[in-house]
C-alpha atoms as a PDB file:
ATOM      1  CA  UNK A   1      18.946-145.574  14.582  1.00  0.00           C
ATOM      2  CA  UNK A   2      21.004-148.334  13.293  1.00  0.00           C
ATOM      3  CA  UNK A   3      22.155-152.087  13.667  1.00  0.00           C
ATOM      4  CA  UNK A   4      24.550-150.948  15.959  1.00  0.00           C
ATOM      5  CA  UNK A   5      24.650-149.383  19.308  1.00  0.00           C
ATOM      6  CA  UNK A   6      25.966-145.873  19.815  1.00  0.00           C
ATOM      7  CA  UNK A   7      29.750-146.504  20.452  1.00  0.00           C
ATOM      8  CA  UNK A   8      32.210-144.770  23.397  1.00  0.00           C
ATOM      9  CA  UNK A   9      33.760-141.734  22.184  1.00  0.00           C
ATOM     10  CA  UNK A  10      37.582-142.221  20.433  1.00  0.00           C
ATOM     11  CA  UNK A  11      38.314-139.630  23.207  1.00  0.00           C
ATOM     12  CA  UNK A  12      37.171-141.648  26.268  1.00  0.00           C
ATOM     13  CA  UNK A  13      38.976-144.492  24.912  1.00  0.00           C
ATOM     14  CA  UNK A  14      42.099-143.099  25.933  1.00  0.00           C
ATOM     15  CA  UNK A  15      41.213-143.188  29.371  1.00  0.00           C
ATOM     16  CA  UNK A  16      39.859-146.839  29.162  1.00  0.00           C
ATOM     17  CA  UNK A  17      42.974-148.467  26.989  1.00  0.00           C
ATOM     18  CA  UNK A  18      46.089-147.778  28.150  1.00  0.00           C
ATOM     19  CA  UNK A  19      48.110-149.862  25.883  1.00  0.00           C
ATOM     20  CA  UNK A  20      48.740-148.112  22.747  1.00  0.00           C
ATOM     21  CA  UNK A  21      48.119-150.802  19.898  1.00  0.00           C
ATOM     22  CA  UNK A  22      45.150-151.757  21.709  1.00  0.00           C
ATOM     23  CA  UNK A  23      43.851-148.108  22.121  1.00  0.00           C
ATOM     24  CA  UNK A  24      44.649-147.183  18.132  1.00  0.00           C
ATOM     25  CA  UNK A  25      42.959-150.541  17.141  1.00  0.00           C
ATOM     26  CA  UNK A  26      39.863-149.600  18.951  1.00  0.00           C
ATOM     27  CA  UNK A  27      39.524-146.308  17.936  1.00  0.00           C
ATOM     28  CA  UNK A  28      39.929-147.137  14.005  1.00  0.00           C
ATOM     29  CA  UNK A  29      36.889-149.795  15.181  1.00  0.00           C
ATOM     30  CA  UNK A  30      34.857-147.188  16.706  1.00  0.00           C
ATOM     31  CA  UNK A  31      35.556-144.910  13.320  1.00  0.00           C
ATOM     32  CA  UNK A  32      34.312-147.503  11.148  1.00  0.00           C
ATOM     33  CA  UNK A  33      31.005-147.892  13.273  1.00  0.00           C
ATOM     34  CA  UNK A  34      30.289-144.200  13.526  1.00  0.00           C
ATOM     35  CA  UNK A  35      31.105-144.315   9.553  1.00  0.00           C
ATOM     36  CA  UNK A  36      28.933-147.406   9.323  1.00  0.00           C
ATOM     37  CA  UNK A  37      26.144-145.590  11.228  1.00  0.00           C
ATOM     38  CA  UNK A  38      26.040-142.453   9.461  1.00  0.00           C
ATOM     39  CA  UNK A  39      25.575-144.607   6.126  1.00  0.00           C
ATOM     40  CA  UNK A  40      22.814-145.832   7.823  1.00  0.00           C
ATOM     41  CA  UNK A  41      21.098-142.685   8.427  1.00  0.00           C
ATOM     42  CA  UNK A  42      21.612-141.695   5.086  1.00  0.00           C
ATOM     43  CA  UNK A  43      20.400-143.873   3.583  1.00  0.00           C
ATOM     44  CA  UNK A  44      17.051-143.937   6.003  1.00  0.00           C
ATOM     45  CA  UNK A  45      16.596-140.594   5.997  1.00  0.00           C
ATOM     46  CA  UNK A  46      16.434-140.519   2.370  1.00  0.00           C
ATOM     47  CA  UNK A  47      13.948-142.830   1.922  1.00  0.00           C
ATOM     48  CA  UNK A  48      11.997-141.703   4.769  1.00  0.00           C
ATOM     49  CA  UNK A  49      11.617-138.112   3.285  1.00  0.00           C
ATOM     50  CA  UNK A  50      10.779-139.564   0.194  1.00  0.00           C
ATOM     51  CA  UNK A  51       7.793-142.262   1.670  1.00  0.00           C
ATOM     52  CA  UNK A  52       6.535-139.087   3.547  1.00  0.00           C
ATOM     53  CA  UNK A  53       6.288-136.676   0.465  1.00  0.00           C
ATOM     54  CA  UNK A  54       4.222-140.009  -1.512  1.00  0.00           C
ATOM     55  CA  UNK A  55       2.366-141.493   1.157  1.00  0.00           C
ATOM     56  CA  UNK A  56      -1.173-140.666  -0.199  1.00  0.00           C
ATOM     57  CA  UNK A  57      -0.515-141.059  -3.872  1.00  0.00           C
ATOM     58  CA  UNK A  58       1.344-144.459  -2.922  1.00  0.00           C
ATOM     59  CA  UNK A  59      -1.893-145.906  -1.100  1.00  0.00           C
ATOM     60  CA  UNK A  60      -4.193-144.792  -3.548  1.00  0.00           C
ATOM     61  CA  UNK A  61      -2.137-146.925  -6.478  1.00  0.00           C
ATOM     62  CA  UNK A  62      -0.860-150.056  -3.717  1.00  0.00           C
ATOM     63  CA  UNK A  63      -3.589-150.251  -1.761  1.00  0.00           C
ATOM     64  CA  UNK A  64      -6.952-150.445  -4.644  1.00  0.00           C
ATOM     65  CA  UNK A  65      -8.779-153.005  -5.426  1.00  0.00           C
ATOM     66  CA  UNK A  66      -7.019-154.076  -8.321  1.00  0.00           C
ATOM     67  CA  UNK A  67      -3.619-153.532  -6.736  1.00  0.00           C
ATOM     68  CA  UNK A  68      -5.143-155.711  -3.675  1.00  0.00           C
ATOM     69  CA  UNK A  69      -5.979-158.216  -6.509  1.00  0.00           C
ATOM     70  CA  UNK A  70      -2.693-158.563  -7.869  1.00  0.00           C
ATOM     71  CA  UNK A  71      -1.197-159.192  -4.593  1.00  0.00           C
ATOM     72  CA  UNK A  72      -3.303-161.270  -3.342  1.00  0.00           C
ATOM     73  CA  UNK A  73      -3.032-163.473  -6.395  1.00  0.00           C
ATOM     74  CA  UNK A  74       0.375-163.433  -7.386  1.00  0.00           C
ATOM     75  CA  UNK A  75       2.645-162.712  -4.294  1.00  0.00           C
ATOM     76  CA  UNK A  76       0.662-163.009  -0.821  1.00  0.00           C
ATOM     77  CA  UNK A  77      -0.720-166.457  -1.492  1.00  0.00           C
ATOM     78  CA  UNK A  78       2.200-167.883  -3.015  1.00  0.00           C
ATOM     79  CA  UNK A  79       4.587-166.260  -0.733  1.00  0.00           C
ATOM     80  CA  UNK A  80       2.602-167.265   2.226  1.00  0.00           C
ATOM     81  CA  UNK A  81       1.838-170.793   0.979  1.00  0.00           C
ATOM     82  CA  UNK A  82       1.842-174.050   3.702  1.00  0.00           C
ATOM     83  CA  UNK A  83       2.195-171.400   6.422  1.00  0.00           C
ATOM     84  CA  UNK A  84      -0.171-171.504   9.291  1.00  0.00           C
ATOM     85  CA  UNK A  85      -0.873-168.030  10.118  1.00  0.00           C
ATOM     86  CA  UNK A  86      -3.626-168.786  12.710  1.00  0.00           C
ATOM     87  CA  UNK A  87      -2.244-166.831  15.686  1.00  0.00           C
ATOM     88  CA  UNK A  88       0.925-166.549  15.042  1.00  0.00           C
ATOM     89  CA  UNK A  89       2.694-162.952  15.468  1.00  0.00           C
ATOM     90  CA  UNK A  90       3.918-161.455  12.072  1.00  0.00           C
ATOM     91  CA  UNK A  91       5.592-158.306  11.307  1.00  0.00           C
ATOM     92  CA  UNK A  92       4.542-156.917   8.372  1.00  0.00           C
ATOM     93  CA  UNK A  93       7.673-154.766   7.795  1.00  0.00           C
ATOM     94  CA  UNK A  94       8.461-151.916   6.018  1.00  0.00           C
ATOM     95  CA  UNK A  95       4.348-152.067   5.841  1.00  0.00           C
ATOM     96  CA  UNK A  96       3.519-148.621   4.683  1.00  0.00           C
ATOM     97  CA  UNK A  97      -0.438-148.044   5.395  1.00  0.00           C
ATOM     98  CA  UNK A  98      -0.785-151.775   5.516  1.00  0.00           C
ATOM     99  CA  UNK A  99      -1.247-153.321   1.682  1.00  0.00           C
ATOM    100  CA  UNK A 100      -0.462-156.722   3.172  1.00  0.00           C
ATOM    101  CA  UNK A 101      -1.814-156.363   6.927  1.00  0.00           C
ATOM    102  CA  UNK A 102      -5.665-157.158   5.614  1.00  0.00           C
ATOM    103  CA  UNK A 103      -4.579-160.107   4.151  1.00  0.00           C
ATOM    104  CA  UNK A 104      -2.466-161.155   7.084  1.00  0.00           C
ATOM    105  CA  UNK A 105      -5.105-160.813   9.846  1.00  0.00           C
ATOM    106  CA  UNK A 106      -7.554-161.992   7.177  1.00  0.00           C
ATOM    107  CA  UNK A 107      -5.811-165.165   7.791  1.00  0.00           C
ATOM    108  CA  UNK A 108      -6.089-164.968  12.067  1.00  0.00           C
ATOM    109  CA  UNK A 109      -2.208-163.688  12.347  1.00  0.00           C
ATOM    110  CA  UNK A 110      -1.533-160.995  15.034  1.00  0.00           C
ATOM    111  CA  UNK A 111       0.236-158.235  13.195  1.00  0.00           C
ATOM    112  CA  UNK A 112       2.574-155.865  14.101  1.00  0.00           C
ATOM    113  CA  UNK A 113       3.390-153.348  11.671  1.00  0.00           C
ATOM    114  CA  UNK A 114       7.056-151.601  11.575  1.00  0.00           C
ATOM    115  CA  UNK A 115       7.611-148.495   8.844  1.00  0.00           C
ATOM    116  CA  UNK A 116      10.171-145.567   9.122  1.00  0.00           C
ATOM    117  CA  UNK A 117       7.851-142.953   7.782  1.00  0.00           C
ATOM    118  CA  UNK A 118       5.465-141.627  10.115  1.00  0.00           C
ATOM    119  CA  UNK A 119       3.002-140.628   7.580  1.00  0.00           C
ATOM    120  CA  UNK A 120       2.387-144.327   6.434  1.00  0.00           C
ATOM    121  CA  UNK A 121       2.490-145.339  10.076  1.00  0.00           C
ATOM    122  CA  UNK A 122      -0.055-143.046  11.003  1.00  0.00           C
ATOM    123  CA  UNK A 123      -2.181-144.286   8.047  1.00  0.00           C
ATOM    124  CA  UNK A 124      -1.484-147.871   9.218  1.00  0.00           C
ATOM    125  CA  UNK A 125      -2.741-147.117  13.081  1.00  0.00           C
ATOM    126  CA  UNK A 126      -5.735-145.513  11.405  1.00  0.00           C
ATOM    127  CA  UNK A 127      -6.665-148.414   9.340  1.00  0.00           C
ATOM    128  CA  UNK A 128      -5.758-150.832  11.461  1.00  0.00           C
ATOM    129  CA  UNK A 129      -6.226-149.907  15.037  1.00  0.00           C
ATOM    130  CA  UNK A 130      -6.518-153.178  17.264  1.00  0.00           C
ATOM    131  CA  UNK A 131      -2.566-153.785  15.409  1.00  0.00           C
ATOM    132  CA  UNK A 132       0.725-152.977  17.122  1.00  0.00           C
ATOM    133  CA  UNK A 133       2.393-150.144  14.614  1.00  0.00           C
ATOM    134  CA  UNK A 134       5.771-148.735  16.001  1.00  0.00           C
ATOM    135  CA  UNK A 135       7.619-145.845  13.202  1.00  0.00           C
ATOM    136  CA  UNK A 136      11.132-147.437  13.245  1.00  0.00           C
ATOM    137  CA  UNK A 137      13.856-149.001  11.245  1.00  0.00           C
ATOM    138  CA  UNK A 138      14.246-152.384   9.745  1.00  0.00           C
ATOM    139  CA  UNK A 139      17.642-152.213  10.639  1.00  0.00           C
ATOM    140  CA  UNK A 140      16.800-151.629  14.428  1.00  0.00           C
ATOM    141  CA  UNK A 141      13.519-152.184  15.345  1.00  0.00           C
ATOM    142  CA  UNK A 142      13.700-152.111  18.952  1.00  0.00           C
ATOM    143  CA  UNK A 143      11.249-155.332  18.796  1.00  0.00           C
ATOM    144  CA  UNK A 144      11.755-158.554  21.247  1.00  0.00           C
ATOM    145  CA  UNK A 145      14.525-161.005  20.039  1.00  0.00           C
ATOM    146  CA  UNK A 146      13.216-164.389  19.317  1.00  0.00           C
ATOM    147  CA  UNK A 147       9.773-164.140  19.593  1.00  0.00           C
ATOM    148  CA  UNK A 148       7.870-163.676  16.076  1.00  0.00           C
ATOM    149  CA  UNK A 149       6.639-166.371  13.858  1.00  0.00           C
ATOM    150  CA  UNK A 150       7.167-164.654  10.696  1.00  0.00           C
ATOM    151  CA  UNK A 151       8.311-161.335   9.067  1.00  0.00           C
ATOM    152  CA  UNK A 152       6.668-160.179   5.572  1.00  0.00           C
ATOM    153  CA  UNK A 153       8.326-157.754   3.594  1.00  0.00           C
ATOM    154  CA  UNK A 154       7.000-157.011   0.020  1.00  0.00           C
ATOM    155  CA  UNK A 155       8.985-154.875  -2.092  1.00  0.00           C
ATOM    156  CA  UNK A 156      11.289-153.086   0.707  1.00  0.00           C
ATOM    157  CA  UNK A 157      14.210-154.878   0.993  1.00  0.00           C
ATOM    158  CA  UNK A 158      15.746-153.246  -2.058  1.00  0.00           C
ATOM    159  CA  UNK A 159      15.030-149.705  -1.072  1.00  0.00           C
ATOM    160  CA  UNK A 160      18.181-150.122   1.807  1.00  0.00           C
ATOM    161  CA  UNK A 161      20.949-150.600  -0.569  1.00  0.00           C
ATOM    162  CA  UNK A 162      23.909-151.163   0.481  1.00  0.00           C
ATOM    163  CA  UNK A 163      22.055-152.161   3.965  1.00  0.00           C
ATOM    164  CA  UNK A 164      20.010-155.148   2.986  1.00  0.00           C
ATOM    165  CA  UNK A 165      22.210-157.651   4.893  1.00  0.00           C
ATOM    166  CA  UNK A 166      22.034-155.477   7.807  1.00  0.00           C
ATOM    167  CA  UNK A 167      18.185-155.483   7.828  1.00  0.00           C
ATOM    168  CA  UNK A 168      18.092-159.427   7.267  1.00  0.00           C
ATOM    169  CA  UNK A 169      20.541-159.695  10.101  1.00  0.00           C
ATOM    170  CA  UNK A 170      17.995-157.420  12.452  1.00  0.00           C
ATOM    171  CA  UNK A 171      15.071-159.888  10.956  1.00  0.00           C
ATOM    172  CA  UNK A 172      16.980-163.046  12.021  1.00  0.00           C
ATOM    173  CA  UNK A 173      17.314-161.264  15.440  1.00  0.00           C
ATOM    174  CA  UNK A 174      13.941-161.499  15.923  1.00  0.00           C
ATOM    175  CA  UNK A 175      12.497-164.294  14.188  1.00  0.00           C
ATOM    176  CA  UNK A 176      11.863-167.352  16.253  1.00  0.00           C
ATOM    177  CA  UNK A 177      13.831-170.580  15.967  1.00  0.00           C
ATOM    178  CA  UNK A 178      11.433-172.112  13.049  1.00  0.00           C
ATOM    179  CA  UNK A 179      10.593-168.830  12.483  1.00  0.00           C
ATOM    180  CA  UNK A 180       9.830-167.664   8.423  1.00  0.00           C
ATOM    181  CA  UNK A 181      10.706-164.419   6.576  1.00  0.00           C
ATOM    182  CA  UNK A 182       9.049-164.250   3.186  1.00  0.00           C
ATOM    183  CA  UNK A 183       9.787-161.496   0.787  1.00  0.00           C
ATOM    184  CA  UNK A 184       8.888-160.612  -2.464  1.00  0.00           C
ATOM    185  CA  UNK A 185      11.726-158.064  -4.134  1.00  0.00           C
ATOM    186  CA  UNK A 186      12.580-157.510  -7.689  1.00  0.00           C
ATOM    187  CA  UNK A 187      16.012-159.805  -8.588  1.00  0.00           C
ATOM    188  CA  UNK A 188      19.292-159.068 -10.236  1.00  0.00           C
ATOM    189  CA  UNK A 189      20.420-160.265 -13.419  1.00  0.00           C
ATOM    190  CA  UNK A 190      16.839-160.462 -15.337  1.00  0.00           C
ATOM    191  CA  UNK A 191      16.119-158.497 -18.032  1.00  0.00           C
ATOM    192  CA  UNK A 192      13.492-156.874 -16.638  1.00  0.00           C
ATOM    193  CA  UNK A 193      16.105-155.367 -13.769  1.00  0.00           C
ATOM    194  CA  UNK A 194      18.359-153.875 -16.786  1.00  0.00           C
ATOM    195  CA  UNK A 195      15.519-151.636 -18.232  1.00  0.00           C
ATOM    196  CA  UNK A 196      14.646-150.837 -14.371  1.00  0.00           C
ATOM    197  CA  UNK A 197      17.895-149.433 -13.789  1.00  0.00           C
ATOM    198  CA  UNK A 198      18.155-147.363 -16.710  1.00  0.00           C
ATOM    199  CA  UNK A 199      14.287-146.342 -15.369  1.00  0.00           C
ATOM    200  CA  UNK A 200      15.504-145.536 -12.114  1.00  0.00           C
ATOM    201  CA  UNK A 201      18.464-142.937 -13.148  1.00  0.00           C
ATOM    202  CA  UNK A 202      15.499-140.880 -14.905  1.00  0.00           C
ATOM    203  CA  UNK A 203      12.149-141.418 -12.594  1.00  0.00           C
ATOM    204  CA  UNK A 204      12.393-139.060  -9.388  1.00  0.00           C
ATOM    205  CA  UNK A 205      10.201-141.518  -7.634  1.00  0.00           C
ATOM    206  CA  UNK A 206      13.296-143.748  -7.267  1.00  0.00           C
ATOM    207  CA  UNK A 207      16.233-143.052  -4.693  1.00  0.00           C
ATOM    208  CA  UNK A 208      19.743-143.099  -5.563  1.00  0.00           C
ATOM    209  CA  UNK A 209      20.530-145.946  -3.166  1.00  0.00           C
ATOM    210  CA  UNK A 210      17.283-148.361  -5.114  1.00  0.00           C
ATOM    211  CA  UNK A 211      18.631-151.520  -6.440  1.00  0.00           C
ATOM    212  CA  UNK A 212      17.652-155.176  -6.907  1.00  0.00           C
ATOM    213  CA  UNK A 213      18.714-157.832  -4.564  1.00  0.00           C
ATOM    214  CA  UNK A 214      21.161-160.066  -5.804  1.00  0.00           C
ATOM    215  CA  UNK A 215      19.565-163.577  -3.925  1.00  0.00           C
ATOM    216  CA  UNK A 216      22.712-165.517  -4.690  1.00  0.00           C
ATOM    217  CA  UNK A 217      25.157-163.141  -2.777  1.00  0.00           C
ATOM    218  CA  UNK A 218      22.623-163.043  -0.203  1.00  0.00           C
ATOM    219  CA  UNK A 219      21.860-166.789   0.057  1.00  0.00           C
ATOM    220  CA  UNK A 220      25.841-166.959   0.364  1.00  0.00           C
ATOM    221  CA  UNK A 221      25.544-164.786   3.155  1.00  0.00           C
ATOM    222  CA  UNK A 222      23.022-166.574   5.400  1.00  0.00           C
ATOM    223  CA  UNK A 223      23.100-169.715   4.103  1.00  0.00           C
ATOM    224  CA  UNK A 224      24.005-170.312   7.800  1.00  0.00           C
ATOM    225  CA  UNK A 225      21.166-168.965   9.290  1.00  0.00           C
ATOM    226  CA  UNK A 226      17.952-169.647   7.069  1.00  0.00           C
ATOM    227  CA  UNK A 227      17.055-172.627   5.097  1.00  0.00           C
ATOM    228  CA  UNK A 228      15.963-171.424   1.747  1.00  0.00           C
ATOM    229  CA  UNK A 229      12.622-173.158   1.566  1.00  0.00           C
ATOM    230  CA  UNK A 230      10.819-171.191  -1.656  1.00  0.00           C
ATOM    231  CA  UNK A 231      11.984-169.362  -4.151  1.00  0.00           C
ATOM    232  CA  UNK A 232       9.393-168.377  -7.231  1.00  0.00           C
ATOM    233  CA  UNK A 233       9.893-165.972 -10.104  1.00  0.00           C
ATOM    234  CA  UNK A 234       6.911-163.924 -11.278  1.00  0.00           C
ATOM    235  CA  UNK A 235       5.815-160.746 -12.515  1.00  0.00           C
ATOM    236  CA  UNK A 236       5.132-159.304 -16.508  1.00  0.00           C
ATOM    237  CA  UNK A 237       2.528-156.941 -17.610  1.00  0.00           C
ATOM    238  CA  UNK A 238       0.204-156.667 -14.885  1.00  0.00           C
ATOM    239  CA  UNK A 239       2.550-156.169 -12.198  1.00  0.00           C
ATOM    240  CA  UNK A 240       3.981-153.061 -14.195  1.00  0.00           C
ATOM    241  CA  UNK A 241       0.481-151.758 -15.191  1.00  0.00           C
ATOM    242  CA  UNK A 242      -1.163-152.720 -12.569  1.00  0.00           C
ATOM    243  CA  UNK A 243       0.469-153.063  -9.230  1.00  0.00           C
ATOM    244  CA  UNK A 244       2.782-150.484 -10.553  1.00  0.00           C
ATOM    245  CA  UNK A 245       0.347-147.692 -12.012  1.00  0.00           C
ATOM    246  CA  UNK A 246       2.091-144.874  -9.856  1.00  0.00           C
ATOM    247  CA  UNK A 247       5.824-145.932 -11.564  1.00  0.00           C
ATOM    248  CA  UNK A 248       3.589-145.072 -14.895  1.00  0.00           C
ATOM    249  CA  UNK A 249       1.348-142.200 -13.320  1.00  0.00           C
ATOM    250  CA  UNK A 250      -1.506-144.319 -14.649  1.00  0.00           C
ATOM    251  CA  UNK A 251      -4.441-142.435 -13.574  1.00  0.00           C
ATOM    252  CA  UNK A 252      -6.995-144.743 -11.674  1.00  0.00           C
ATOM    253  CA  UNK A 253      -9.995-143.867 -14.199  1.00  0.00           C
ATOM    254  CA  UNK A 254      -7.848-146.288 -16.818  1.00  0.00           C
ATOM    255  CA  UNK A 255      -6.389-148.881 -14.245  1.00  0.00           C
ATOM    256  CA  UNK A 256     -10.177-150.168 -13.550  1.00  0.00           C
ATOM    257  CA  UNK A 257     -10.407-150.355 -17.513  1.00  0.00           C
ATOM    258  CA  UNK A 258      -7.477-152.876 -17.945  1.00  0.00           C
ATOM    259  CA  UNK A 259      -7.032-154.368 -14.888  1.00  0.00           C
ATOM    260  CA  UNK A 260      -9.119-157.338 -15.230  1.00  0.00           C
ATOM    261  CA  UNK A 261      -7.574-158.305 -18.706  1.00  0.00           C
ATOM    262  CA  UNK A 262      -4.045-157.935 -17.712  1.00  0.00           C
ATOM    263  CA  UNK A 263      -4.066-160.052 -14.853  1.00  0.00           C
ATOM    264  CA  UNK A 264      -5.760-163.142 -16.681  1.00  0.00           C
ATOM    265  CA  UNK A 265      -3.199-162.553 -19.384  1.00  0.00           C
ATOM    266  CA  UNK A 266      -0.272-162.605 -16.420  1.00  0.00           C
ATOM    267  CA  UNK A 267      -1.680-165.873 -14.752  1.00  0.00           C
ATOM    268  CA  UNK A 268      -1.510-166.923 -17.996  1.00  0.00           C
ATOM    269  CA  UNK A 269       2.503-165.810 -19.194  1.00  0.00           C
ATOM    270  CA  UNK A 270       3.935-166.795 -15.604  1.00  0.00           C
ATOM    271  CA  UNK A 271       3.491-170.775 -16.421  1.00  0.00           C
ATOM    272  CA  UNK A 272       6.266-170.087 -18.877  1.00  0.00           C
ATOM    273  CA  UNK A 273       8.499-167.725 -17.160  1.00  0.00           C
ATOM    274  CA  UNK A 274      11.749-168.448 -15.798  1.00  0.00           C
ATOM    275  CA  UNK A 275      14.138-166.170 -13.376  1.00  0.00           C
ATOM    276  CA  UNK A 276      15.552-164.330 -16.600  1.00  0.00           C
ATOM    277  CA  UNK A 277      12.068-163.127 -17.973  1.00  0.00           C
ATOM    278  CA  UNK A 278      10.763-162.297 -14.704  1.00  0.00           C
ATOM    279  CA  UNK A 279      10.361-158.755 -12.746  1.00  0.00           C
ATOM    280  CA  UNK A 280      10.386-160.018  -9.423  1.00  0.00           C
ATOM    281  CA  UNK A 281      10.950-163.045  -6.681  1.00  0.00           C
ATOM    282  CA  UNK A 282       9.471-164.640  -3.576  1.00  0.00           C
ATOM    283  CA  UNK A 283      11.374-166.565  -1.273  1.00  0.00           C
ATOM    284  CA  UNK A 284      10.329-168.323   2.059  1.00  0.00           C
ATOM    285  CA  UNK A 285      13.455-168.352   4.511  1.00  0.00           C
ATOM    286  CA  UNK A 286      13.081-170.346   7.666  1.00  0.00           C
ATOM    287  CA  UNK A 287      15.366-169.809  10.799  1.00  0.00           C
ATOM    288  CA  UNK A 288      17.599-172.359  11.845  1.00  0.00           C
END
C-alpha cells in the first residue's frame, strides 16, 4: 500500500552498486521511501480503523434523506455542473457505502467505487451491486492509468494529511487526458476552519492527521497538470446541522424536524458568502 513500489533492500544494494557514492546515495533514497511508505500506512491504517468502528452510524447520518438533500443541492450539482456523465466511467473515491454513487449513476455514469475500509466497501457492493467496488487506497489504487473520465471525492481528501498531494498525484495517474476530478473539502484560512480545528483536538470522531486543504499550495503544486476550471465556496448552518448531524450526535428524530428550514435558510445565506465565511469548497480540475 502506497504511491510507491516496494523498494530493493539497502542490503542487496551492495551487491548491485559497486561504486561507493553511488551505493550510499541510493541507500539514503531507498531510506527515505521505506520512511515515506511507513507514513503512508500510518496514516491509512488510522483512518481505516476508525471508518470501520463508524461505518453504520456514518451511513445512517450521510446517507438520509435529508443528508441526500443537502448534497444533492449544494455540492453534487454544482460540483458536477456542465459535465456529461452519460457513460462515462467515474470513480467515486474514498466512497464509503456510496452517498454520491446514486446520484452518479442517476445521471447514466458507470461507477466504480474505491474505499480503504472494508466495512463501507462491503456496504457499497451491497447497495450497489451491478458497480465495480475494489477496498484500496487513494494513494494506490491499483486501477488502469489513463482511462477514467472523472474522479469524485467529497469530503476525503483532507482525512490523508500530510498525503493529499500524493493521492492527487495517484488521481492524475488515472484520469484521462480531458479527464475531471471534482472535490468538495473544507478550505484553509476561513473562519469556519479555525473553530474546526480547535473542534477536532476535542471530538474523538476526528483523527490526529484531519486537516483542511490549503487549495493555494495545492493549485501551486499542479498547476502543471490540471486546469482549475471551478472553484465555489459554500456551506453555513445546514451543512453543520444537517449534513453534519453525527459531528453533533444529532439524533435523527430532530434532524427530520429542522431539516427543511435550514436548508432554505442556507440557499438563502450562500448568495452572500465569500471564501472567508464559508465551511467548505468545490473545485472542478481538468487534466491536461
Amino acid at each position: 500500500m502506497g504511491a510507491v513500489g516496494r523498494p530493493l533492500s539497502p542490503g542487496a544494494i551492495n551487491r548491485e552498486i559497486p561504486d561507493l557514492r553511488k551505493r550510499d546515495s541510493c541507500v539514503k533514497g531507498i531510506v527515505r521511501g521505506y520512511d515515506r511508505m511507513e507514513g503512508y500506512l500510518d496514516a491509512e491504517r488510522a483512518q481505516k480503523q476508525h471508518y470501520d468502528a463508524i461505518a453504520s452510524r456514518y451511513s445512517a447520518h450521510y446517507g438520509d434523506t435529508w443528508s441526500q438533500t443537502y448534497r444533492r443541492t449544494f455540492i453534487n450539482e454544482p460540483m458536477l455542473k456542465n459535465l456529461n456523465l452519460s457513460g462515462a466511467k467515474i470513480i467515486d473515491a474514498m466512497c464509503g457505502s456510496g452517498e454520491t454513487t446514486a446520484y452518479l449513476l442517476e445521471k447514466g455514469a458507470q461507477v466504480t467505487g474505491l474505499d480503504i475500509s472494508h466495512v463501507e466497501i462491503e456496504q457499497f457492493q451491497k447497495r450497489f451491486p451491478s458497480c465495480e467496488a475494489r477496498c484500496a487506497s487513494i494513494l494506490s489504487t491499483g486501477l488502469e492509468s489513463n482511462f477514467y473520465d472523472c474522479v469524485v471525492v467529497v469530503g476525503g481528501l483532507h482525512h490523508l494529511h500530510p498525503h493529499v498531494p500524493a493521492a492527487i498525484h495517484e488521481i492524475y495517474r488515472v484520469l484521462k487526458i480531458g479527464g475531471y476530478f471534482c472535490f468538495m473539502e473544507p478550505h484553509k484560512g476561513s473562519f469556519p476552519d479555525r473553530v474546526r480545528r480547535l473542534w477536532y483536538r476535542c471530538d474523538s470522531l476526528f483523527k490526529e492527521n484531519e486537516a483542511a486543504v490549503d487549495l493555494e499550495v495545492l493549485k501551486g503544486t499542479f498547476s502543471s497538470k490540471f486546469e482549475f476550471v471551478k472553484e465555489e465556496y459554500k456551506g453555513n448552518v445546514a451543512y453543520l446541522l444537517v449534513l453534519n448531524s453525527l459531528v453533533f450526535r444529532i439524533p435523527l428524530r430532530l434532524k427530520r424536524i429542522y431539516s427543511h428550514p435550514l436548508i432554505w435558510i442556507e440557499s438563502m445565506v450562500e448568495h452572500i458568502q465569500g471564501k472567508l465565511s464559508s465551511c467548505f469548497v468545490i473545485c472542478q480540475w481538468k487534466k491536461i
